[in-house]
Protein backbone atom coordinates (compact mmCIF):
# COMPACT_ATOMS: atom_id res chain seq x y z
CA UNK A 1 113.64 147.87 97.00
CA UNK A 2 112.44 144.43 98.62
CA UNK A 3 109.17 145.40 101.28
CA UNK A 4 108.38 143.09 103.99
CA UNK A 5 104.86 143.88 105.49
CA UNK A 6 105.49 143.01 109.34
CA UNK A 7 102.03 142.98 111.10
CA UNK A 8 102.40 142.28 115.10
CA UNK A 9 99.01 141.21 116.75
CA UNK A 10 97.85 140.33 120.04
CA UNK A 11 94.53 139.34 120.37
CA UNK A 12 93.32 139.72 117.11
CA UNK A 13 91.46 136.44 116.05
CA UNK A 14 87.85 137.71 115.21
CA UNK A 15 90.26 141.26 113.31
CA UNK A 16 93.73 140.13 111.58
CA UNK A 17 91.72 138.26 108.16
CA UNK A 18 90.85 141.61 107.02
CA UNK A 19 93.92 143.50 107.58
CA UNK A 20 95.30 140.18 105.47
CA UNK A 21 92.87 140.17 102.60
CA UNK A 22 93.67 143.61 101.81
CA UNK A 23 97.56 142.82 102.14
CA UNK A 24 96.74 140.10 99.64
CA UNK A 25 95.76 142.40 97.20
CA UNK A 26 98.04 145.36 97.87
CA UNK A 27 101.03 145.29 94.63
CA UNK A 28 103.96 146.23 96.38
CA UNK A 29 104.81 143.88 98.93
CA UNK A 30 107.07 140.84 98.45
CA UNK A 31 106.98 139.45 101.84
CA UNK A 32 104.33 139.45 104.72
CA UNK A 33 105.15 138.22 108.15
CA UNK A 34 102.57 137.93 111.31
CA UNK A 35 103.73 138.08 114.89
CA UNK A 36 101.34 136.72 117.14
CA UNK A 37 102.51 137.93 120.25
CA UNK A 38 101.38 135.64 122.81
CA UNK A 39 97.64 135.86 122.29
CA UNK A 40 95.34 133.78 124.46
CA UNK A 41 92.82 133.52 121.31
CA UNK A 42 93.09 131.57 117.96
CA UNK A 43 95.08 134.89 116.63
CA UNK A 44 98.04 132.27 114.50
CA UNK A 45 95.72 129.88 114.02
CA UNK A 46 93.25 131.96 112.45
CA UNK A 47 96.65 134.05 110.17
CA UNK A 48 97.65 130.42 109.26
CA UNK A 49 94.27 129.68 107.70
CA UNK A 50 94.48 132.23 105.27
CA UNK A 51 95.41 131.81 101.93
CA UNK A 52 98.49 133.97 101.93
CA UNK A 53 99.97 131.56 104.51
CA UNK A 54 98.67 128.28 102.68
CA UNK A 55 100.34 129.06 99.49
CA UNK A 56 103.29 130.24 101.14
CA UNK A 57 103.18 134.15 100.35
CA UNK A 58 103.07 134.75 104.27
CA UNK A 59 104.86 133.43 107.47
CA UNK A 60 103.27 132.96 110.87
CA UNK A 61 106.17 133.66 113.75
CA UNK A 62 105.24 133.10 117.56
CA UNK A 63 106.03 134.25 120.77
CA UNK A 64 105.41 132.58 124.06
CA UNK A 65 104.43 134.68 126.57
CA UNK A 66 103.53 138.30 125.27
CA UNK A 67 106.48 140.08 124.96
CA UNK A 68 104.71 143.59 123.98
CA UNK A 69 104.70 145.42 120.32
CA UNK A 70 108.10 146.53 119.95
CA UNK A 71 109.53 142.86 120.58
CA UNK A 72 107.05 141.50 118.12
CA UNK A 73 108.26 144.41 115.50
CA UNK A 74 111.99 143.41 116.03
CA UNK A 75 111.03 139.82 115.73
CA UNK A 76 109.66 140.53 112.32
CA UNK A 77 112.11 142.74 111.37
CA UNK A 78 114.76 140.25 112.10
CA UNK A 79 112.95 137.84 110.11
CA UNK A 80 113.40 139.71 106.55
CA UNK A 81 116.05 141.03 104.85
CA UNK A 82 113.65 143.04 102.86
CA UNK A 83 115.20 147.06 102.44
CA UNK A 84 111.59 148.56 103.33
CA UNK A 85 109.56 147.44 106.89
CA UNK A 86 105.94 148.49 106.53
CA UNK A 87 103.95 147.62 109.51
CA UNK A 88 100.21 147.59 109.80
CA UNK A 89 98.40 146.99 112.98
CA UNK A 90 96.23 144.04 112.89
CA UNK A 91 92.66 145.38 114.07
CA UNK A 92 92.20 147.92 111.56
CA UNK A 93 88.66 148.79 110.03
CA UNK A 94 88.57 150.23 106.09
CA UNK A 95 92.16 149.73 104.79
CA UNK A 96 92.87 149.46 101.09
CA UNK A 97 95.05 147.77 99.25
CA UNK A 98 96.40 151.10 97.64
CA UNK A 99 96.75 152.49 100.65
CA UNK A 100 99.33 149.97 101.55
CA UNK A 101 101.18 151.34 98.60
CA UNK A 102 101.28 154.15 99.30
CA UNK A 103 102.35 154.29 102.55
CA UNK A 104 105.30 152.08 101.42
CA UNK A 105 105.80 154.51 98.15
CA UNK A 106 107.49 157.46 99.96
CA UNK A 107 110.20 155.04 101.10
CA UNK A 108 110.56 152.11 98.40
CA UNK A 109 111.43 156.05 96.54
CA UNK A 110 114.72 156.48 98.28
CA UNK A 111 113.53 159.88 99.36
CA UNK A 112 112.36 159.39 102.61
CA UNK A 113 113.23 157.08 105.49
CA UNK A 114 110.06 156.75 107.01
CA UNK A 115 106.58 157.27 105.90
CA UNK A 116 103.59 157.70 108.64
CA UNK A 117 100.17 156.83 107.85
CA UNK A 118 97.93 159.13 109.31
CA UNK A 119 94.03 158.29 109.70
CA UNK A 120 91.43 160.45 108.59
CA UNK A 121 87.46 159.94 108.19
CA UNK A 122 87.48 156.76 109.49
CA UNK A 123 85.61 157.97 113.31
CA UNK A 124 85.99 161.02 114.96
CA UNK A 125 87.62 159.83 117.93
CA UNK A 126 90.71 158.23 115.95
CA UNK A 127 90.89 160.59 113.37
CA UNK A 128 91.35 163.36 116.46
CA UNK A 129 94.06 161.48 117.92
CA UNK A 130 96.24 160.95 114.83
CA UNK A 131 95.30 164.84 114.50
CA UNK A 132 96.70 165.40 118.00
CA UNK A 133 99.53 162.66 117.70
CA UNK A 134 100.63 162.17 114.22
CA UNK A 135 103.22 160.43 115.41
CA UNK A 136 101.69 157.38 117.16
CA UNK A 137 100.45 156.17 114.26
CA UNK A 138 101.07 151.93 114.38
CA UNK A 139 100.63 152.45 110.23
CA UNK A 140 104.36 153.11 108.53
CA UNK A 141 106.86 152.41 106.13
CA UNK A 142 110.74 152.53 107.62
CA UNK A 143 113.91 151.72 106.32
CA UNK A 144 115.02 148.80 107.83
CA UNK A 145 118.38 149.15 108.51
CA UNK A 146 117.30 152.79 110.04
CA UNK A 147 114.42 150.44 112.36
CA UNK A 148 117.47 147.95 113.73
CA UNK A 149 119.46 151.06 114.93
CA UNK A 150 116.61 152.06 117.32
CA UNK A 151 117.51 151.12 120.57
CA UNK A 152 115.45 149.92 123.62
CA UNK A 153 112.30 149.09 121.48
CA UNK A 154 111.38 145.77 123.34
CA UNK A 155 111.03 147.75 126.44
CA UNK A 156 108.95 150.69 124.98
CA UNK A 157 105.26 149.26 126.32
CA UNK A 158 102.50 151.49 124.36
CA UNK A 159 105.83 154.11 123.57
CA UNK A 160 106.84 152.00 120.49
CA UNK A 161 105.66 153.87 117.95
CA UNK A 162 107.12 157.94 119.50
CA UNK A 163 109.71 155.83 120.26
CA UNK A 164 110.47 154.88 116.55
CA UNK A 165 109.37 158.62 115.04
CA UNK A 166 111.58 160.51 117.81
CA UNK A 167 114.56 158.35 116.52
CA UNK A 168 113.95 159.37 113.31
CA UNK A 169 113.11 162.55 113.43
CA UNK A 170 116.23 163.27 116.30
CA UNK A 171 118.64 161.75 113.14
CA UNK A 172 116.92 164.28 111.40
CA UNK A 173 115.91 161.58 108.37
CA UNK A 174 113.30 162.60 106.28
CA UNK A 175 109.44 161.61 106.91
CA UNK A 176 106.51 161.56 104.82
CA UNK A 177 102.82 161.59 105.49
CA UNK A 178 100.09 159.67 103.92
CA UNK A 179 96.49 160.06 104.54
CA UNK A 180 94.49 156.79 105.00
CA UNK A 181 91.11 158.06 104.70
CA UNK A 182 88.45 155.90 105.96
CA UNK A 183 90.78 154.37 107.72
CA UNK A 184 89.89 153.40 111.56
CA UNK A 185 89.97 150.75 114.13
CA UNK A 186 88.70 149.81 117.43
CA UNK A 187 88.74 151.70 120.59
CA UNK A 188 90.20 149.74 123.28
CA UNK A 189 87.02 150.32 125.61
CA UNK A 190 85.12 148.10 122.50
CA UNK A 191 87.56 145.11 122.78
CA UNK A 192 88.21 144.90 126.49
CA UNK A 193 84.87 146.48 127.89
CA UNK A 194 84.77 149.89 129.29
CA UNK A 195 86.43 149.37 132.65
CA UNK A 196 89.25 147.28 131.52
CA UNK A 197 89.14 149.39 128.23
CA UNK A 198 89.56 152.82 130.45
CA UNK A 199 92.24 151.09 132.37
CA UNK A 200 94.54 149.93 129.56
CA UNK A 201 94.01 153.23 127.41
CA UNK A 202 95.45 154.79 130.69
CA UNK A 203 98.43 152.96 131.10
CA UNK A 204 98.91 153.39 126.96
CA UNK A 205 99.32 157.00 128.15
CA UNK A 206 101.18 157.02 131.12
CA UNK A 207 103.80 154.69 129.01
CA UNK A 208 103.50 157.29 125.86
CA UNK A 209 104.23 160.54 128.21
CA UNK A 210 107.83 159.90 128.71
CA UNK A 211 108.29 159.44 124.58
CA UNK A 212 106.37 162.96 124.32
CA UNK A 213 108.22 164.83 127.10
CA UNK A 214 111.75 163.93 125.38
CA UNK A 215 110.33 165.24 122.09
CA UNK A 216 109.02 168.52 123.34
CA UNK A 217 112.71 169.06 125.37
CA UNK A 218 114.33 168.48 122.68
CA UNK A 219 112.47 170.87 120.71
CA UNK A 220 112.99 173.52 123.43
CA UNK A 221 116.68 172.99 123.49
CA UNK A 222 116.57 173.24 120.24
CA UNK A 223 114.85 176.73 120.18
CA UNK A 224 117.46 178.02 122.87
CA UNK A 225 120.46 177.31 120.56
């Protein structure tokens, strides 16, 4: 199976070169696609320096204004007709090239629809809220024709990713789970400052709780049957 790694970013000028050296050396990819989603930095500019875009092994795709995560996934998804989406978020700290395989493994198989990658002794503060929230990990492999069928994704905010495992998992496809470990990356209160750091990880939530509430209902309803 064709992969496509589709890596959305907002922001992400002084982060995205080292998500894209490690791309560069991961084995299993045979497309890579950036979405810079409106950023007010040098976030494309900085993507089409690198040397996977100046030999042509990547593509740089732009939107103008920000249209949020889920339209820059779509965008990118759109853009390939690669079997296997695996989506990395730009800012991360510690990924390795085999860990790009093998989130994309589980999938590129056949067996699975959608692999999540899960962090774990990267900091205690992410590593506890992938331990919480599995699912809200930005790291995963999906089949793509499974991603297109998701509806409403360009209006999911910070719900993108429950949005995209509550799909899945209410289709009842199967899901792996890879640990990344040493895998972590920035807490928004160290990008934005702590104020407007506090004030975005709040909405994150308040746009996340409706994604969570139709997963636990479900599971209740479930139960009752």
């Amino acid at each position: 199976m064709k992969v496509c790694a589709v890596i959305p970013a907002y922001n992400e000028a002084n982060r995205i070169t080292k998500v894209l050296d490690t791309l560069a050396a991961a084995k299993t990819l045979d497309d890579i696609i950036v979405v810079d989603d409106g950023s007010l930095d040098d976030t494309g500019a900085v993507a089409e320096r690198h040397p996977l875009f100046t030999s042509g092994k990547m593509r740089v795709l732009r939107h103008s204004p920000n249209r949020g995560k889920g339209a820059a996934m779509r965008t990118g998804a759109d853009a390939t007709d690669a079997e296997v989406l695996l989506f990395f978020d730009a800012d991360l700290m510690g990924l390795q090239p085999d860990q790009v395989d093998a989130v994309a493994a589980p999938v590129k198989s056949g067996q699975y629809a959608m692999s999540l990658g899960v962090f774990r002794g990267g900091r205690g503060a992410t590593d506890l809220a992938q331990f919480l929230v599995p699912n809200i990990s930005g790291q995963r492999a999906i089949r793509r024709d499974v991603f297109q069928a998701i509806p409403c994704l360009t209006k999911a905010g910070y719900g993108v990713e429950l949005a995209i495992t509550n799909y899945v998992l209410g289709e009842g496809l199967p899901i792996a789970r890879v640990v990344l470990r040493g895998v972590t990356h920035p807490m928004k209160e160290e990008k934005l400052g702590f104020f407007r750091g506090a004030a975005a990880r709040t909405r994150m939530y308040w746009q996340m709780l409706p994604y969570m509430l139709r997963r636990l209902f479900r599971r209740r309803r479930n139960r009752l049957r």
